[in-house]
Protein backbone atom coordinates (compact mmCIF):
# COMPACT_ATOMS: atom_id res chain seq x y z
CA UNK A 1 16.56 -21.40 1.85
CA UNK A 2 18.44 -20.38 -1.34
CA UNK A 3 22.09 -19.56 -1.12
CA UNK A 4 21.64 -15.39 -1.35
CA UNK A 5 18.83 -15.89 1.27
CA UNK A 6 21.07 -17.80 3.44
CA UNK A 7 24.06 -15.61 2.97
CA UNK A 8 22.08 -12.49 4.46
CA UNK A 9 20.79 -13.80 7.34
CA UNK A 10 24.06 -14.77 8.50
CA UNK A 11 24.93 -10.96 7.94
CA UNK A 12 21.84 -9.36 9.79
CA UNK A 13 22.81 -12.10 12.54
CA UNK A 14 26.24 -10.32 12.98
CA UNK A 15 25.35 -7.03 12.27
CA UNK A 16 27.52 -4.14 12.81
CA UNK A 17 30.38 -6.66 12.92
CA UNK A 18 32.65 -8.10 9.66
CA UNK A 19 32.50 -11.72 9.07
CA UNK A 20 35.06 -13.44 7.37
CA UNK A 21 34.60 -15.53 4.03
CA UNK A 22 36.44 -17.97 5.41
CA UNK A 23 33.90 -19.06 8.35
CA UNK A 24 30.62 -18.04 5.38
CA UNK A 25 32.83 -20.73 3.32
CA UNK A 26 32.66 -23.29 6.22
CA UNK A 27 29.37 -22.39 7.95
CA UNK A 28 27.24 -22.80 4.35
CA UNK A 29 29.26 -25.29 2.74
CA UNK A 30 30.25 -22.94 -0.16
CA UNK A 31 33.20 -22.13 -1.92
CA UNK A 32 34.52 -18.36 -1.39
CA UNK A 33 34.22 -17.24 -4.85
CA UNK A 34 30.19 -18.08 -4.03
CA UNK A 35 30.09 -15.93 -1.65
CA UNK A 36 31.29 -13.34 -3.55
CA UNK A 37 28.82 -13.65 -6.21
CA UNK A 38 26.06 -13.37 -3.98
CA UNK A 39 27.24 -10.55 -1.98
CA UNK A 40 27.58 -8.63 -5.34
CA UNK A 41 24.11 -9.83 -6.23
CA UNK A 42 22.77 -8.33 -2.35
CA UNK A 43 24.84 -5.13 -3.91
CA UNK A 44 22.79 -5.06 -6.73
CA UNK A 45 19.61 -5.46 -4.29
CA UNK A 46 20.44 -2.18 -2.67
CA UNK A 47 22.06 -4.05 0.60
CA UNK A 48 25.27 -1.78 1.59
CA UNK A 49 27.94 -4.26 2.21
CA UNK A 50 31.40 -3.17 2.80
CA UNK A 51 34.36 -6.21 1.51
CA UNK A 52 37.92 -6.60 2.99
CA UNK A 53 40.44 -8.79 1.77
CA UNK A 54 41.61 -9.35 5.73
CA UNK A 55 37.85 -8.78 7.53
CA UNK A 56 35.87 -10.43 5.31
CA UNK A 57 31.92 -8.58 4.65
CA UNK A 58 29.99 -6.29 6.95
CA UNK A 59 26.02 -5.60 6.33
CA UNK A 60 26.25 -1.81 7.13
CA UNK A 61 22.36 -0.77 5.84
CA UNK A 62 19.58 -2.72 4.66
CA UNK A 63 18.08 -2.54 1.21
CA UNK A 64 15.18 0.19 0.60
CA UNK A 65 13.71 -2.01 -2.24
CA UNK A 66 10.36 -3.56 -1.02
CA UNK A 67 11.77 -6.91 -1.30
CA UNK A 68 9.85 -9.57 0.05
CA UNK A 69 12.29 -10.98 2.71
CA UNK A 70 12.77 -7.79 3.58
CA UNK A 71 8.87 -7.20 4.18
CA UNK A 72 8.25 -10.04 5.66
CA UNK A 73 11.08 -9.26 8.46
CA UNK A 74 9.32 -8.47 11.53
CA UNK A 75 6.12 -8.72 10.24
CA UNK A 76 3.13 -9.63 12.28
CA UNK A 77 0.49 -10.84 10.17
CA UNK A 78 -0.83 -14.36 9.88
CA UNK A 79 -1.97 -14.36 6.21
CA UNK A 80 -1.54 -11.14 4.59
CA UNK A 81 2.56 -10.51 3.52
CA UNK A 82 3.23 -14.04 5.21
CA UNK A 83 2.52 -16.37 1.94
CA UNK A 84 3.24 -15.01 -1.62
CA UNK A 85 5.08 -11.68 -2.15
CA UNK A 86 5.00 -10.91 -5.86
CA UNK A 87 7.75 -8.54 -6.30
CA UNK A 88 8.78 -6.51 -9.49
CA UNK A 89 10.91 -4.09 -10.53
CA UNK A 90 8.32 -2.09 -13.01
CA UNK A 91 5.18 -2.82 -14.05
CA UNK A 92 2.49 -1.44 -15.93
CA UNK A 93 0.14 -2.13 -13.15
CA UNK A 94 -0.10 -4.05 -9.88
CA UNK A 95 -3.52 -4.27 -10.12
CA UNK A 96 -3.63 -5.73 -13.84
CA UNK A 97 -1.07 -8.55 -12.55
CA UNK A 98 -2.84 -9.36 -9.63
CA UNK A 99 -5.85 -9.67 -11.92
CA UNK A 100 -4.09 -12.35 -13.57
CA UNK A 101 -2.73 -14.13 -10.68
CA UNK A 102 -6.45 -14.11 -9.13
CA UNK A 103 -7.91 -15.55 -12.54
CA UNK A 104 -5.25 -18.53 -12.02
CA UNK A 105 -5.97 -19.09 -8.52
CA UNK A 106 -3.19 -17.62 -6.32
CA UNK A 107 -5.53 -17.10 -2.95
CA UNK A 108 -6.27 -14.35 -0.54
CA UNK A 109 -3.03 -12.91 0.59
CA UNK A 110 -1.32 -12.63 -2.21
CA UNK A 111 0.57 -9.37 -2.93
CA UNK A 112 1.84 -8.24 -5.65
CA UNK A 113 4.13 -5.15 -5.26
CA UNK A 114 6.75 -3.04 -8.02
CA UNK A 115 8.87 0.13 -7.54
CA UNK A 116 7.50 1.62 -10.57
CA UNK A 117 4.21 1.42 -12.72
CA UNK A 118 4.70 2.04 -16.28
CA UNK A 119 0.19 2.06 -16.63
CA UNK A 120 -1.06 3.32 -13.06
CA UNK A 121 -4.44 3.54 -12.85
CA UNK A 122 -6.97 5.46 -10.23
CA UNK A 123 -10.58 5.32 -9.94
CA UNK A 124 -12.52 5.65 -13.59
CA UNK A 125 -9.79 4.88 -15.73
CA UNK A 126 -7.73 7.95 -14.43
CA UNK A 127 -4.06 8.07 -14.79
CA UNK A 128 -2.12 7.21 -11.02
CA UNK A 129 1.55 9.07 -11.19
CA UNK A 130 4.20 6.68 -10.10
CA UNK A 131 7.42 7.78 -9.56
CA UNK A 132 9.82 5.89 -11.65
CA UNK A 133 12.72 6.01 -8.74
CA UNK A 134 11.48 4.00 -6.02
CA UNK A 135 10.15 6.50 -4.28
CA UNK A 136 6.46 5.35 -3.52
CA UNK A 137 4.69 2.15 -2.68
CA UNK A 138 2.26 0.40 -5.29
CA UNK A 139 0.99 -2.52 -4.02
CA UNK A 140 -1.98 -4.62 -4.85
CA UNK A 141 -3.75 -7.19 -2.37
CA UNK A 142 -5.86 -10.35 -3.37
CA UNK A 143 -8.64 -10.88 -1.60
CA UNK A 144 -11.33 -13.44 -1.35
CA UNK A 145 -14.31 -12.85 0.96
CA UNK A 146 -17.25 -14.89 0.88
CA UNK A 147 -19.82 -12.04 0.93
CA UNK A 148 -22.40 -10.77 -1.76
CA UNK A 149 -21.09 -8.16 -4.46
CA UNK A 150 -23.46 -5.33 -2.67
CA UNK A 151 -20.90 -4.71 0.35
CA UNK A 152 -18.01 -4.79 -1.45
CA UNK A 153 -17.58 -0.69 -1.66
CA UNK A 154 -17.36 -1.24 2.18
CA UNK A 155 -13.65 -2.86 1.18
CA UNK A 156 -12.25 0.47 0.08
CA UNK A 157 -13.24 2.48 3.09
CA UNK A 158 -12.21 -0.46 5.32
CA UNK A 159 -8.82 0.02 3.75
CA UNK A 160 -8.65 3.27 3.84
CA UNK A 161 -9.14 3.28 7.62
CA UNK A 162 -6.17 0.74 7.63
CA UNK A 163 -3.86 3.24 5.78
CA UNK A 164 -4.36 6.19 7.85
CA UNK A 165 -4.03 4.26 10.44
CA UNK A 166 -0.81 2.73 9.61
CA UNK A 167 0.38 6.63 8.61
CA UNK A 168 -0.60 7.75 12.19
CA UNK A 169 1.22 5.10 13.86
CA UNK A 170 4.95 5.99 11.91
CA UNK A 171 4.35 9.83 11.59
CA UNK A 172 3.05 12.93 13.31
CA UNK A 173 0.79 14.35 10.13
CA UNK A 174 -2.78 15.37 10.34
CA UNK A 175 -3.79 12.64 7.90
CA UNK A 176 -7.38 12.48 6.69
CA UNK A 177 -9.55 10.57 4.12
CA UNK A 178 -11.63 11.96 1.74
CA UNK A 179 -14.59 9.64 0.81
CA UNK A 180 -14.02 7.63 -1.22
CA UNK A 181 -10.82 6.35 -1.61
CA UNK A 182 -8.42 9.27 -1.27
CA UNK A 183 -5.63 9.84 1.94
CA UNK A 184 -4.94 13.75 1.84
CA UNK A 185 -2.33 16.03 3.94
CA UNK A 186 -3.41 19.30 4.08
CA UNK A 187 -6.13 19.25 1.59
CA UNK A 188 -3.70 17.52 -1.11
CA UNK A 189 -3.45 13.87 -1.76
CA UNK A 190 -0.81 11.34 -0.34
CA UNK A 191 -2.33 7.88 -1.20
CA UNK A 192 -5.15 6.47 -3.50
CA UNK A 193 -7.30 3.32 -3.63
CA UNK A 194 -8.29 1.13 -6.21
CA UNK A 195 -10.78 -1.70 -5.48
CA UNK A 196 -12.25 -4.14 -8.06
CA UNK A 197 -14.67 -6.84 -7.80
CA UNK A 198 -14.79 -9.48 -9.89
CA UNK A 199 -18.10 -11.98 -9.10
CA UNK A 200 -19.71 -15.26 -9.83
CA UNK A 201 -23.29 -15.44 -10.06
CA UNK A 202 -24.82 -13.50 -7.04
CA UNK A 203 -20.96 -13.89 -5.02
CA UNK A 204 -17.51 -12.23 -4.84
CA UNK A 205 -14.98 -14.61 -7.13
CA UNK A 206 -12.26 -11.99 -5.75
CA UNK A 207 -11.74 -8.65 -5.08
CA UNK A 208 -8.17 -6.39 -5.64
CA UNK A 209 -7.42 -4.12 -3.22
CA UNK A 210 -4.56 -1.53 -5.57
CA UNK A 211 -3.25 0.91 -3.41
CA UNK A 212 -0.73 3.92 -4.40
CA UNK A 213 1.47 6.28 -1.69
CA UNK A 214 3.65 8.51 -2.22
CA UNK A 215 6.58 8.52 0.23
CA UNK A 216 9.83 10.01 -0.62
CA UNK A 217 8.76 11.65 -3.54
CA UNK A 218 10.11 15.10 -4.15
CA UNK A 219 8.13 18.09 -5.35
CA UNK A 220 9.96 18.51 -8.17
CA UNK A 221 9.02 14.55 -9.59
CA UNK A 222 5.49 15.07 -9.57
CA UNK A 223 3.81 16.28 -13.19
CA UNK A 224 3.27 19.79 -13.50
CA UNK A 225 -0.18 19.68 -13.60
CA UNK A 226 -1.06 18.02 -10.29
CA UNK A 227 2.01 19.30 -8.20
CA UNK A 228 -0.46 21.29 -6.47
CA UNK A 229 -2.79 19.22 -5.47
CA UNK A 230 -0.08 16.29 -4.79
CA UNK A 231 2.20 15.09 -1.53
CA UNK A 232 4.34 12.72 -0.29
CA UNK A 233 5.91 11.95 3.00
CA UNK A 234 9.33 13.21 2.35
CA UNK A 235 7.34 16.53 1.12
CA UNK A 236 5.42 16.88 4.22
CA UNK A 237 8.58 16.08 6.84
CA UNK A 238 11.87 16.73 4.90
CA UNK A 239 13.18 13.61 5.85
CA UNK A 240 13.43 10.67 4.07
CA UNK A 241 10.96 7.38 5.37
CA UNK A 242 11.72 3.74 5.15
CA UNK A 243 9.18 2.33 2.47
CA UNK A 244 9.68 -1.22 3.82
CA UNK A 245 8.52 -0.27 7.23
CA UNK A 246 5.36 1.23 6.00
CA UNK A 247 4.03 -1.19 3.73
CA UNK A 248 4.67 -3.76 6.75
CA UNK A 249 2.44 -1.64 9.02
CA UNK A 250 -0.30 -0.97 6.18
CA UNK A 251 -0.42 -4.97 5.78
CA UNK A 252 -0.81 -5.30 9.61
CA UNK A 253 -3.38 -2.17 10.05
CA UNK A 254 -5.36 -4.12 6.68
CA UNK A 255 -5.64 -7.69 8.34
CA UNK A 256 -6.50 -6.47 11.48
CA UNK A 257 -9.09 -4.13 9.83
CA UNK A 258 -10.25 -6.95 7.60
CA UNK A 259 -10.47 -9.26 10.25
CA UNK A 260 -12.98 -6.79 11.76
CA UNK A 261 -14.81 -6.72 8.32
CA UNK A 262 -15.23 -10.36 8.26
CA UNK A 263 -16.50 -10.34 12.19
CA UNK A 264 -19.56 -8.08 11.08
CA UNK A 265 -17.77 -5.19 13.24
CA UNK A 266 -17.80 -2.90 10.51
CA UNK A 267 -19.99 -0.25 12.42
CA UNK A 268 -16.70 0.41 14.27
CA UNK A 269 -14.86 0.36 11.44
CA UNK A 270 -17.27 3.23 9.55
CA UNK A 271 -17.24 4.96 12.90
CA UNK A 272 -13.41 5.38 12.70
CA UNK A 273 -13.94 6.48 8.91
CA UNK A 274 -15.78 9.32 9.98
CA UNK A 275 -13.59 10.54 12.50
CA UNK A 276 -10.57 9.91 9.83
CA UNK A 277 -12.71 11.76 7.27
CA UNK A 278 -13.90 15.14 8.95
CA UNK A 279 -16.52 15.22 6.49
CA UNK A 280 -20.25 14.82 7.82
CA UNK A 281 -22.16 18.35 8.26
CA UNK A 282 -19.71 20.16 5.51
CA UNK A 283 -21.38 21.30 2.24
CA UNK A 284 -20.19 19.23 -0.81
CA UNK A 285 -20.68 19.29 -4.45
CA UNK A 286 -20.57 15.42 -5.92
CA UNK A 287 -19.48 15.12 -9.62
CA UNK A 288 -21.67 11.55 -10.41
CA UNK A 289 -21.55 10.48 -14.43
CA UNK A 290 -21.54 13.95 -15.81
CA UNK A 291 -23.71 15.51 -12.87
CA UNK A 292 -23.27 17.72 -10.15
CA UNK A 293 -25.34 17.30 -6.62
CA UNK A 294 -24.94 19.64 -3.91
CA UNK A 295 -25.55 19.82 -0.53
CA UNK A 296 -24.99 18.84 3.25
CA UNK A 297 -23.37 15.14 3.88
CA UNK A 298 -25.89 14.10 6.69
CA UNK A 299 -24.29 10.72 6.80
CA UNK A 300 -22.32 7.95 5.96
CA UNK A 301 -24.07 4.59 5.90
CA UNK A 302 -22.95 1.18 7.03
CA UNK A 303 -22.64 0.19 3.33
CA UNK A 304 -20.66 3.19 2.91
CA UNK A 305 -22.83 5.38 1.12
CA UNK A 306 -22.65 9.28 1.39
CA UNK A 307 -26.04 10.37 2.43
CA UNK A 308 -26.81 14.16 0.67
CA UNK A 309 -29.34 16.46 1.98
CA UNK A 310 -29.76 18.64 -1.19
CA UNK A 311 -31.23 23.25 -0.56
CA UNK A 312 -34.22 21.53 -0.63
CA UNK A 313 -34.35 18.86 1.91
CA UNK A 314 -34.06 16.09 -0.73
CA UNK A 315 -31.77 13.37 0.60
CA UNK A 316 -29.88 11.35 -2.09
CA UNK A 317 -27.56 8.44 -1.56
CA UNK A 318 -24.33 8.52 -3.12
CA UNK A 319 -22.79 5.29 -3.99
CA UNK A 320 -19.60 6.94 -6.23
CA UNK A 321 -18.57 10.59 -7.28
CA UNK A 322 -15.39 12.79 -7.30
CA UNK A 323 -16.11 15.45 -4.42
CA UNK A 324 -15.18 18.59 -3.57
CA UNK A 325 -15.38 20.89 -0.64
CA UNK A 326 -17.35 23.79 -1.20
């Protein structure tokens, strides 16, 4: 364990109470001055750490960066979170560097996570706002199932599920989804889902699983032009929520989901999707390359496609479209 790493567990062990350099000196075989470089570097990492000349150092608050010890603190997975935590200050997006981390051969687990994205991206190209003050979560996840390139749109309602979940396990909000990839509060969006596939031959190489949420994000930091239709956390409470502690519950909620996915259970897992989503038996209009269907959504498939049923009976299958509620 490196010497900052070392350093702060012996502060979380004696929370609440000062510790002298003296016995930090002695008890990691360091010299003082050490110490005090590496509690100024925990400073700089957003740990609150009061100094004394006579007490020594007391850990008063954890850091709100998504740092990966700090993630990985009480964290219950087996693979996802557990292995490699890429962590960044800014990037221009996760996705892009997990893209190149996959090419190389980091495996399925991997997450790649920054407080800022300089080149968010949604679904068709679209712009993803990212606050550039830590106040959201963009995380990407690497995944490699061994499954054929046809069910891979199941991924992003799969995740979805595990989002919402996560959300209505830390806070009382009437979260829903909005096929495909969207997690809305009261009609306006909180989180967004990016999945791409990359494939060999007639199988999945590796698939990236982006996700963006907005947490403590004020009204005021969103663009002008999608204030309106955007929320965050902080928004819909008032209150301030620990980032950390959600992305640890969305990586729990995803493997256990995912687990599902890979046990062929994902008839529960759509069944959950459509009591998440609200959406079956309301009229729709379905924006698909430059065209607009109508109609009633009879259904949801198990491959995740929106079954239409058009004014006049037709029923089309929808594999991708922006909707809207009519």
């Amino acid at each position: 364990m490196a010497t900052k790493d070392l350093l702060l567990s012996y502060l979380k062990e004696k929370r609440g109470a000062w510790v002298s350099g003296e016995s930090l000196s002695n008890e990691m075989s360091v010299s003082r001055t050490a110490i005090w470089k590496h509690v100024r570097k925990l400073k700089e990492e957003g740990y609150l750490i009061k100094s004394s000349p006579k007490k020594g150092y007391l850990l008063s608050r954890d850091s709100d960066l998504l740092l990966p010890n700090e993630i990985r603190e009480r964290l219950s997975t087996r693979v996802f979170g557990k292995m490699d935590i890429h962590y960044f200050k800014e990037l221009d997006s996760t996705n892009m560097k997990a893209k190149n981390l996959a090419e190389g051969g980091a495996r399925e687990g991997t997450v790649v996570i920054a407080e800022s994205q300089t080149a968010g991206r949604g679904r068709r190209g679209r712009e993803w706002f990212s606050s550039s003050s830590g106040n959201g979560i963009y995380a990407t996840l690497i995944l490699r199932p061994a499954m054929s390139p046809i069910g891979a749109p199941r991924i992003t309602l799969m995740t979805a599920v595990a989002v919402a979940e996560a959300l209505l396990s830390l806070v009382e909000l009437d979260v829903k989804i909005k096929w495909p990839n969207d997690i809305l509060i009261k009609g306006r969006k909180l989180a967004g889902i990016l999945t791409e596939i990359t494939t060999e031959m007639d199988a999945v190489n590796y698939i990236l699983v982006g996700l963006g949420l907005n947490v403590n994000t004020p009204s005021e930091s969103f663009p002008k032009e999608i204030r309106e239709k955007a929320t965050s956390i902080f928004i819909e409470t008032g209150a301030q929520f620990s980032r950390t502690r959600l992305i640890r519950t969305c990586l729990e909620q995803f493997e256990k989901y995912y687990e599902m996915f890979k046990e062929n259970e994902f008839s529960s897992i759509i069944h959950r999707w459509k009591q998440l989503s609200d959406i079956v038996g309301k009229n729709i209009s379905v924006g698909v390359i430059g065209q607009e269907h109508m109609g009633e959504v009879v259904d949801i498939d198990d491959d995740g496609v929106l079954i239409l049923k058009d004014d006049q009976g037709r029923i089309q299958r929808i594999i991708s479209g922006d909707v809207t509620l009519c």
